[in-house]
C-alpha atoms as a PDB file:
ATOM      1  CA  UNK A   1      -1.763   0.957   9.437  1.00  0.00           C
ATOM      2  CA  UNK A   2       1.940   1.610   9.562  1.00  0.00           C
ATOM      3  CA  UNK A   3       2.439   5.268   9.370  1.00  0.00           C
ATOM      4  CA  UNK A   4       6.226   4.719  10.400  1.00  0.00           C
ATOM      5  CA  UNK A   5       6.351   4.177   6.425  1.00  0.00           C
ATOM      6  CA  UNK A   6       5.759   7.780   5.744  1.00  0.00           C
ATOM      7  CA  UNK A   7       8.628   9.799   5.300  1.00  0.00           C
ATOM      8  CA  UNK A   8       6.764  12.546   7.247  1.00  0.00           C
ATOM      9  CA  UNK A   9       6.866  10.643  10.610  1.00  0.00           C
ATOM     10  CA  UNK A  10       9.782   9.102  10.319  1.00  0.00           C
ATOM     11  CA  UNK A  11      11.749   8.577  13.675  1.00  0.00           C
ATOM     12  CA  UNK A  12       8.249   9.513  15.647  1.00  0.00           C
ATOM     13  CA  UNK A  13       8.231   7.483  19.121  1.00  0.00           C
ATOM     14  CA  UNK A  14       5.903   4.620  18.226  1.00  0.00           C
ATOM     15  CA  UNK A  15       3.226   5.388  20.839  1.00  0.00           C
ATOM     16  CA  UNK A  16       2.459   9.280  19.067  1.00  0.00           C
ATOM     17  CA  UNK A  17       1.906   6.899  15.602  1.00  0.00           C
ATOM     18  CA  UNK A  18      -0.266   4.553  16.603  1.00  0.00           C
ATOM     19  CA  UNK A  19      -2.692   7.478  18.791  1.00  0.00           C
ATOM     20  CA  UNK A  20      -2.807   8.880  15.139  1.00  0.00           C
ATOM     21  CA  UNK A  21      -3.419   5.981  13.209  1.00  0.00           C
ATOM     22  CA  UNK A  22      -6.192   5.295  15.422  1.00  0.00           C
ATOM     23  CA  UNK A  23      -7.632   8.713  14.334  1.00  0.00           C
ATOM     24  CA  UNK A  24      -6.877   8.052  10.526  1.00  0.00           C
ATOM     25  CA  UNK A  25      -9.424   6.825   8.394  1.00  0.00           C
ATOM     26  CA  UNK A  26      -8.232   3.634   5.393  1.00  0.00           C
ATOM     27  CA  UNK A  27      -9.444   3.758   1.571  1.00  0.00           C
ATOM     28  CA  UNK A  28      -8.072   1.314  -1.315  1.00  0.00           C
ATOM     29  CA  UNK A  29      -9.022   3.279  -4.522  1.00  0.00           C
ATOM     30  CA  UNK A  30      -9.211   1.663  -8.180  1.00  0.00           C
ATOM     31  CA  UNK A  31      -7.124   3.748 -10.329  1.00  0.00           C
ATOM     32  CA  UNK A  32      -8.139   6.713 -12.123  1.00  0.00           C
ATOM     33  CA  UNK A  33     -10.467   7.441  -8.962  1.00  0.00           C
ATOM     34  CA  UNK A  34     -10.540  10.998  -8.475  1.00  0.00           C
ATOM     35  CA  UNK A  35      -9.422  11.756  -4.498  1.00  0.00           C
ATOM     36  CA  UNK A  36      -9.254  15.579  -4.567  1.00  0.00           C
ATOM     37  CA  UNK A  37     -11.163  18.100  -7.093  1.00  0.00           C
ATOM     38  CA  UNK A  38      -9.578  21.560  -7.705  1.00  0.00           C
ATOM     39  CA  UNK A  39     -11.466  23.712  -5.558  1.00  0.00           C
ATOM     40  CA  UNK A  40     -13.219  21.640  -3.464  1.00  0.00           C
ATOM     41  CA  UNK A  41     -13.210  22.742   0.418  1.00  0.00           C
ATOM     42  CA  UNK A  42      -9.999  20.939   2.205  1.00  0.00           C
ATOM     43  CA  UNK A  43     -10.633  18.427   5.317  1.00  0.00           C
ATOM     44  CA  UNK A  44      -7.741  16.182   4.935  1.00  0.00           C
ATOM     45  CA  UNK A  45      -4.119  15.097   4.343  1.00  0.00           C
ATOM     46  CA  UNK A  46      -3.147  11.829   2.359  1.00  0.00           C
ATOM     47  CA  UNK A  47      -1.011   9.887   3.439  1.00  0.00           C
ATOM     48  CA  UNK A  48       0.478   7.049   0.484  1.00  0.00           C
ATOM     49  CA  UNK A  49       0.816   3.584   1.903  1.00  0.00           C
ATOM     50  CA  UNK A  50       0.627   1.830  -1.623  1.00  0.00           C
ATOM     51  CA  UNK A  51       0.203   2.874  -5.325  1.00  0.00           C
ATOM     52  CA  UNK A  52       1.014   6.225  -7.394  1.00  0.00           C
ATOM     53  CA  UNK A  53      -1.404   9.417  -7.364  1.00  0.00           C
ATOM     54  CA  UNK A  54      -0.953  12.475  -9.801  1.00  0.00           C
ATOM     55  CA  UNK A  55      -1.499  15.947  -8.896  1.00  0.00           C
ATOM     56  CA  UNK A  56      -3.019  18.073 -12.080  1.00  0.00           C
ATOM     57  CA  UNK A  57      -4.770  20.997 -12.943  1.00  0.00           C
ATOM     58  CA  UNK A  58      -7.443  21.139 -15.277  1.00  0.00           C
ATOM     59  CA  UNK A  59      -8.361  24.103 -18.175  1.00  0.00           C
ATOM     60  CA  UNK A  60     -11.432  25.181 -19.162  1.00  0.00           C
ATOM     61  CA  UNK A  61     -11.616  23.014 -22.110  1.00  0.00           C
ATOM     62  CA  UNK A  62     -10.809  19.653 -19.449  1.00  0.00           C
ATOM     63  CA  UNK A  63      -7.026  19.256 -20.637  1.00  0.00           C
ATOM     64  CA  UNK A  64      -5.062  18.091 -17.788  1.00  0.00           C
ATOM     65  CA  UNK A  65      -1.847  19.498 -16.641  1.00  0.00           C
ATOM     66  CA  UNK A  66      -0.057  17.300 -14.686  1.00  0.00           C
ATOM     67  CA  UNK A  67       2.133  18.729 -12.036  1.00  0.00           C
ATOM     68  CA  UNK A  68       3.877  15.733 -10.448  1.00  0.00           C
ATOM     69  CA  UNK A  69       2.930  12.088  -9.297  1.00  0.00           C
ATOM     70  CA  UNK A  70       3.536  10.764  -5.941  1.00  0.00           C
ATOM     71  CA  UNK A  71       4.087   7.413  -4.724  1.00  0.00           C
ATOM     72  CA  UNK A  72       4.244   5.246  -1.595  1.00  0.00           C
ATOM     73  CA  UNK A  73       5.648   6.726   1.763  1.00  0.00           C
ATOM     74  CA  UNK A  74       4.570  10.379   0.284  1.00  0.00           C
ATOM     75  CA  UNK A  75       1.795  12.682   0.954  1.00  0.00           C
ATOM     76  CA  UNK A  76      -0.637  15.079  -0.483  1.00  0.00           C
ATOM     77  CA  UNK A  77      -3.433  17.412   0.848  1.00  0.00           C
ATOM     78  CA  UNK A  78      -1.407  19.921   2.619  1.00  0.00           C
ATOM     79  CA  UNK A  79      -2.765  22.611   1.566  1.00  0.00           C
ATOM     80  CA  UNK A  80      -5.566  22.400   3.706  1.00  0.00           C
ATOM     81  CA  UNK A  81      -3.559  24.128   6.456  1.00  0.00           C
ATOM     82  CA  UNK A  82      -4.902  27.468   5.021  1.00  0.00           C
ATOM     83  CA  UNK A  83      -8.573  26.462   4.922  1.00  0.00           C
ATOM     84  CA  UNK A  84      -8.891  27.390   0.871  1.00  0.00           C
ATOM     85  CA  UNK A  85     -10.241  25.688  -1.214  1.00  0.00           C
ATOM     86  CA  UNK A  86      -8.301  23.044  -3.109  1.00  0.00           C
ATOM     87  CA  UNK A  87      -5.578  24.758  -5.467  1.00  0.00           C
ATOM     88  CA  UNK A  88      -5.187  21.480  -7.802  1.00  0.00           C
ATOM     89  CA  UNK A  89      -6.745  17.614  -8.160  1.00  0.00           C
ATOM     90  CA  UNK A  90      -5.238  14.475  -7.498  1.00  0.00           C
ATOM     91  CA  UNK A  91      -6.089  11.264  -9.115  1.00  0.00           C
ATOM     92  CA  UNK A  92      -4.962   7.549  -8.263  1.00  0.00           C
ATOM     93  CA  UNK A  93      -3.063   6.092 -11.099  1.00  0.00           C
ATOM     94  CA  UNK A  94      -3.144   2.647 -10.332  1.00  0.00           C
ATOM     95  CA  UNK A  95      -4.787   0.505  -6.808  1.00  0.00           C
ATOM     96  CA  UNK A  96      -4.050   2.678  -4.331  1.00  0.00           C
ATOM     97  CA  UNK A  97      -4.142   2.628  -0.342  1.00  0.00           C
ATOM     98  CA  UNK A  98      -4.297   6.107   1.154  1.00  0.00           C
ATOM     99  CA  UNK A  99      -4.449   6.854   4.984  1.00  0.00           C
ATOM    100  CA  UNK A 100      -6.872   9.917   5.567  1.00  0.00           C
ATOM    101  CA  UNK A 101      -5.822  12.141   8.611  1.00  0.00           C
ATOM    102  CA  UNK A 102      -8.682  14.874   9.128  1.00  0.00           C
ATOM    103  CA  UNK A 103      -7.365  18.243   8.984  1.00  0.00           C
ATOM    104  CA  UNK A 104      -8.343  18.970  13.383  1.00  0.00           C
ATOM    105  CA  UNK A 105      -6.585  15.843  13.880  1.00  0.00           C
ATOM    106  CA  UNK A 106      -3.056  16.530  11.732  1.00  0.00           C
ATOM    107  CA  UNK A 107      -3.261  20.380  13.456  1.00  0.00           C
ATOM    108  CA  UNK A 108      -3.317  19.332  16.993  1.00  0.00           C
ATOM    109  CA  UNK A 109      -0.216  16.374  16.046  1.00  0.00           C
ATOM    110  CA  UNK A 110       1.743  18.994  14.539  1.00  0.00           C
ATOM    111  CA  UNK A 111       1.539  21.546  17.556  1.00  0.00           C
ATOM    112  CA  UNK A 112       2.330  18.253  19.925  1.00  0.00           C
ATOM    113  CA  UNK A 113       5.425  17.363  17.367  1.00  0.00           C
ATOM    114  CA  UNK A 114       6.765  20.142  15.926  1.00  0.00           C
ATOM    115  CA  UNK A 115       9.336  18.315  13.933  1.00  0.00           C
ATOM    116  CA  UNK A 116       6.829  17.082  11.919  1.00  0.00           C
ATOM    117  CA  UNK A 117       5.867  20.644  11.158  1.00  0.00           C
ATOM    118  CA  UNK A 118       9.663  21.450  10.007  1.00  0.00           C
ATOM    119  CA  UNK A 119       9.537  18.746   7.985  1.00  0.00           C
ATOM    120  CA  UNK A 120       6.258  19.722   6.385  1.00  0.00           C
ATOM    121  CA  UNK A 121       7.977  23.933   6.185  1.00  0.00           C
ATOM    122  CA  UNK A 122      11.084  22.030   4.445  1.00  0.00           C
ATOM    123  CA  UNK A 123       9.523  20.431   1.940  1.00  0.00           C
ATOM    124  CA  UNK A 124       7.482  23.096   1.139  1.00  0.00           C
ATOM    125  CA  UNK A 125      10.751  24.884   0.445  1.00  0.00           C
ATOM    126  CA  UNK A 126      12.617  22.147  -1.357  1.00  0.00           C
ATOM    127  CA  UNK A 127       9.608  22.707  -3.993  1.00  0.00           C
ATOM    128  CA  UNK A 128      10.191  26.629  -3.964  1.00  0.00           C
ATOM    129  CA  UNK A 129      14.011  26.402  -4.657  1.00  0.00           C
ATOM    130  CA  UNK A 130      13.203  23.798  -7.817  1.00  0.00           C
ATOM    131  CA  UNK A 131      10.904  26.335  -9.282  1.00  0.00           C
ATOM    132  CA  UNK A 132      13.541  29.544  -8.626  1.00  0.00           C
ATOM    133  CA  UNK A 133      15.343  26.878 -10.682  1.00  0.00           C
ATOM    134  CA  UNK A 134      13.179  26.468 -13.149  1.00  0.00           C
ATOM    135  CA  UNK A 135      12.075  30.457 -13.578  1.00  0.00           C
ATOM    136  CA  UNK A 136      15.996  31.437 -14.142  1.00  0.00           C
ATOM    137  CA  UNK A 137      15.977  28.631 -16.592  1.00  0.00           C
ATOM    138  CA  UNK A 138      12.786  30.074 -18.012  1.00  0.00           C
ATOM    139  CA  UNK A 139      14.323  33.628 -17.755  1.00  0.00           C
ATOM    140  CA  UNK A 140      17.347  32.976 -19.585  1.00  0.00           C
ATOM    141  CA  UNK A 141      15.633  31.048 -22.568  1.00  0.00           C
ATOM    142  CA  UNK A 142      13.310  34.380 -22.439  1.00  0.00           C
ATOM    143  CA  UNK A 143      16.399  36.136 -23.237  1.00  0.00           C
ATOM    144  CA  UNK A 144      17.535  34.117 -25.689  1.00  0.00           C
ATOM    145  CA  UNK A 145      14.118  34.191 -27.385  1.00  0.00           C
ATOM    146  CA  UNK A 146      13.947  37.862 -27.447  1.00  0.00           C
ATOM    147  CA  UNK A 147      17.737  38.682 -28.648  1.00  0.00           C
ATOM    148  CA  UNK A 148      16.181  35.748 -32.065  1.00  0.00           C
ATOM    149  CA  UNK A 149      13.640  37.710 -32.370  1.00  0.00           C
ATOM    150  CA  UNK A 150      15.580  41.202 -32.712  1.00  0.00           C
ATOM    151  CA  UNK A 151      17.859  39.734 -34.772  1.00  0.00           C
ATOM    152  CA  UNK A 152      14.434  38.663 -37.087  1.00  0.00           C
ATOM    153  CA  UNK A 153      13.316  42.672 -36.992  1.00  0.00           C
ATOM    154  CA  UNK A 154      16.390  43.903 -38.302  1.00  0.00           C
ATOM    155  CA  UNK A 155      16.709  41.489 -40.791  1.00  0.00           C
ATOM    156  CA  UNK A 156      13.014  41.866 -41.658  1.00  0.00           C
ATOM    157  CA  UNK A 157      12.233  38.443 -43.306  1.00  0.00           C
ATOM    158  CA  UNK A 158       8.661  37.820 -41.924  1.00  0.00           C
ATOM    159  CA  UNK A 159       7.701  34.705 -44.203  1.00  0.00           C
ATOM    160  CA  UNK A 160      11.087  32.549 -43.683  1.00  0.00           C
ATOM    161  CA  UNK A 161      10.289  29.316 -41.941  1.00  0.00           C
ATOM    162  CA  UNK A 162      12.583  30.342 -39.395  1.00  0.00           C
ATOM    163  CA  UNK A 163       9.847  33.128 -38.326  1.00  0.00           C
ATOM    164  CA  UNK A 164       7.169  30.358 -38.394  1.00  0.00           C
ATOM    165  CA  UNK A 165       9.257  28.516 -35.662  1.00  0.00           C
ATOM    166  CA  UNK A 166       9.668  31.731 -33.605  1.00  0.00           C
ATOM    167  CA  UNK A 167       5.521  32.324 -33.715  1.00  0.00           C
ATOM    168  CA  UNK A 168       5.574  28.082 -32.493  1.00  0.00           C
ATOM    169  CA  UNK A 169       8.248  29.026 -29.640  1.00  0.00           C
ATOM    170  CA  UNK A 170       6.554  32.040 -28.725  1.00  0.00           C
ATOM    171  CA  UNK A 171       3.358  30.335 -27.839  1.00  0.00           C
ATOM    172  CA  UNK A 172       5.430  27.977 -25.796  1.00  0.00           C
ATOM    173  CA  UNK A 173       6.932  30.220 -23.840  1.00  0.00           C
ATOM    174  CA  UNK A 174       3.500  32.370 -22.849  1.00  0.00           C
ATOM    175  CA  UNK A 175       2.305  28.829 -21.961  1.00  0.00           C
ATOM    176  CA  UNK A 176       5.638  27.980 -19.581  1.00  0.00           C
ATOM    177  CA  UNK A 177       5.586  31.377 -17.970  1.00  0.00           C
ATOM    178  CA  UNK A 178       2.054  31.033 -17.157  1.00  0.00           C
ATOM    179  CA  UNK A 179       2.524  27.575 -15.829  1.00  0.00           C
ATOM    180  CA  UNK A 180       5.507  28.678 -13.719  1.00  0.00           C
ATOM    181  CA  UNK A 181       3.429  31.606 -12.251  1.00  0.00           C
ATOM    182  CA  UNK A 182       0.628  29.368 -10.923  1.00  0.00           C
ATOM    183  CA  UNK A 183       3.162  26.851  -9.411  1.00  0.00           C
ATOM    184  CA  UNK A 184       4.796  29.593  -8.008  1.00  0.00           C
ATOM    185  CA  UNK A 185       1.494  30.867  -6.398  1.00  0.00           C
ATOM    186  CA  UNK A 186       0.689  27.273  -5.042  1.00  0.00           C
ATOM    187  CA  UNK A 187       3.507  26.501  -2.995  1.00  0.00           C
ATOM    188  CA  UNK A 188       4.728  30.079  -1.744  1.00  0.00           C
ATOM    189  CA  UNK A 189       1.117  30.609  -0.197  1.00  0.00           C
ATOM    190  CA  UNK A 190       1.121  27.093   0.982  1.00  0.00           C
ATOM    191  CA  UNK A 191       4.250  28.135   2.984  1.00  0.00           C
ATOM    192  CA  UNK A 192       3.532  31.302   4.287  1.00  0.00           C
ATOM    193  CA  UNK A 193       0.396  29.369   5.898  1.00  0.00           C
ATOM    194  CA  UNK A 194       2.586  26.733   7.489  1.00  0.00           C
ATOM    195  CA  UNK A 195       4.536  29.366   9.085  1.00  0.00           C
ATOM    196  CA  UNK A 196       2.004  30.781  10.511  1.00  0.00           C
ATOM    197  CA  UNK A 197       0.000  27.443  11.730  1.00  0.00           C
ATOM    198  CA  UNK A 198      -1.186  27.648  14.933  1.00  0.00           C
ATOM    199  CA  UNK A 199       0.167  30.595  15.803  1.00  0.00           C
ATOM    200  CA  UNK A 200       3.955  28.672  16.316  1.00  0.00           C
ATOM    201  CA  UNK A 201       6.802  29.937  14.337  1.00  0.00           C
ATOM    202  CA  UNK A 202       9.323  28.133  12.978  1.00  0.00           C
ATOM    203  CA  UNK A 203      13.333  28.845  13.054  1.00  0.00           C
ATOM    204  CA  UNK A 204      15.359  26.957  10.375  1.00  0.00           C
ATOM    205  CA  UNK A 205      18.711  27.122  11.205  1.00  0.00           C
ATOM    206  CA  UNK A 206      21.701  27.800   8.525  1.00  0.00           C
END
């Protein structure tokens, strides 16, 4: 198993990879096999040596809600750091072949290699800034929305299809900001864990 492949450990001295591949478990999964259920207790990262996964929440009524796919030389399963339960599923969307590091294992590399930690802290925070990205977005098509629909009040035409299309983008927009608000949950607790992991902290310079 060449972990060298995964951006997470690139540039590791090849001796520190292969004492953790020999403490990673191998699977090859058909696709559409299910490799993490949304709140299921966390034991594990994933690491991707082939194939495509998808990370997705599910509603009470099953729909899925995908929240981003992942391919070879990524990883999922991080948030087991903060021993909750799992905050979202993953499914394999084609063959994939998935390293399995258990969670005691990953903990004791990263307090042996640090870097690998940073890394972990900066992607964590590469997925914070895209979704302060996506909230002013959100925020500024919530303004938008609500100057349309004060200019509908004072012109008081409640059955013009243009109304109609406001009561559609309404419903849209509930639905985004609750989206963002759970994504925003996810990852910001997910990296106040990390800086806190094993009792090391962190300093990212400017």
């Amino acid at each position: 198993m060449d972990l060298a492949k995964i951006k997470l450990f690139e540039g590791l001295p090849a001796p520190a990879l292969r004492s953790l591949a020999e403490k990673t478990a191998f699977r090859t999964l058909a696709p559409d096999t299910l490799v993490i259920r949304e709140g299921d207790l966390p034991d594990s990262l994933f690491v991707i040596l082939k194939g495509r996964v998808r990370v997705f929440l599910t509603d009470e009524n099953g729909a899925e809600l995908v929240l981003t796919t992942k391919g070879a030389g990524e990883y999922f399963g991080e948030m087991m750091l903060d021993d909750r339960p799992r905050s979202a599923s993953v499914a394999a969307l084609e063959r994939c072949e998935l390293g399995v590091i258990p969670r005691e294992q990953f903990t004791a590399f990263l307090s042996e290699h640090p870097e690998v930690a940073l890394r972990l802290i900066r992607d964590l925070i590469r997925v914070g800034r895209g979704m302060n990205v996506r909230s002013r977005e959100e925020l500024s098509s919530r303004e938008k929305l609500r100057r349309y629909v004060a200019e509908l009040e004072e012109r008081n035409v409640s059955n013009e299809p243009t109304v109609r299309r406001w009561e559609y983008a309404k419903r849209t927009v509930l639905g985004l900001l609750l989206l963002f608000a759970i994504l925003q949950f996810y990852f910001s607790d997910a990296l106040l864990q990390m800086m806190q992991l094993g009792g090391t902290t962190v300093f990212i310079g400017h």
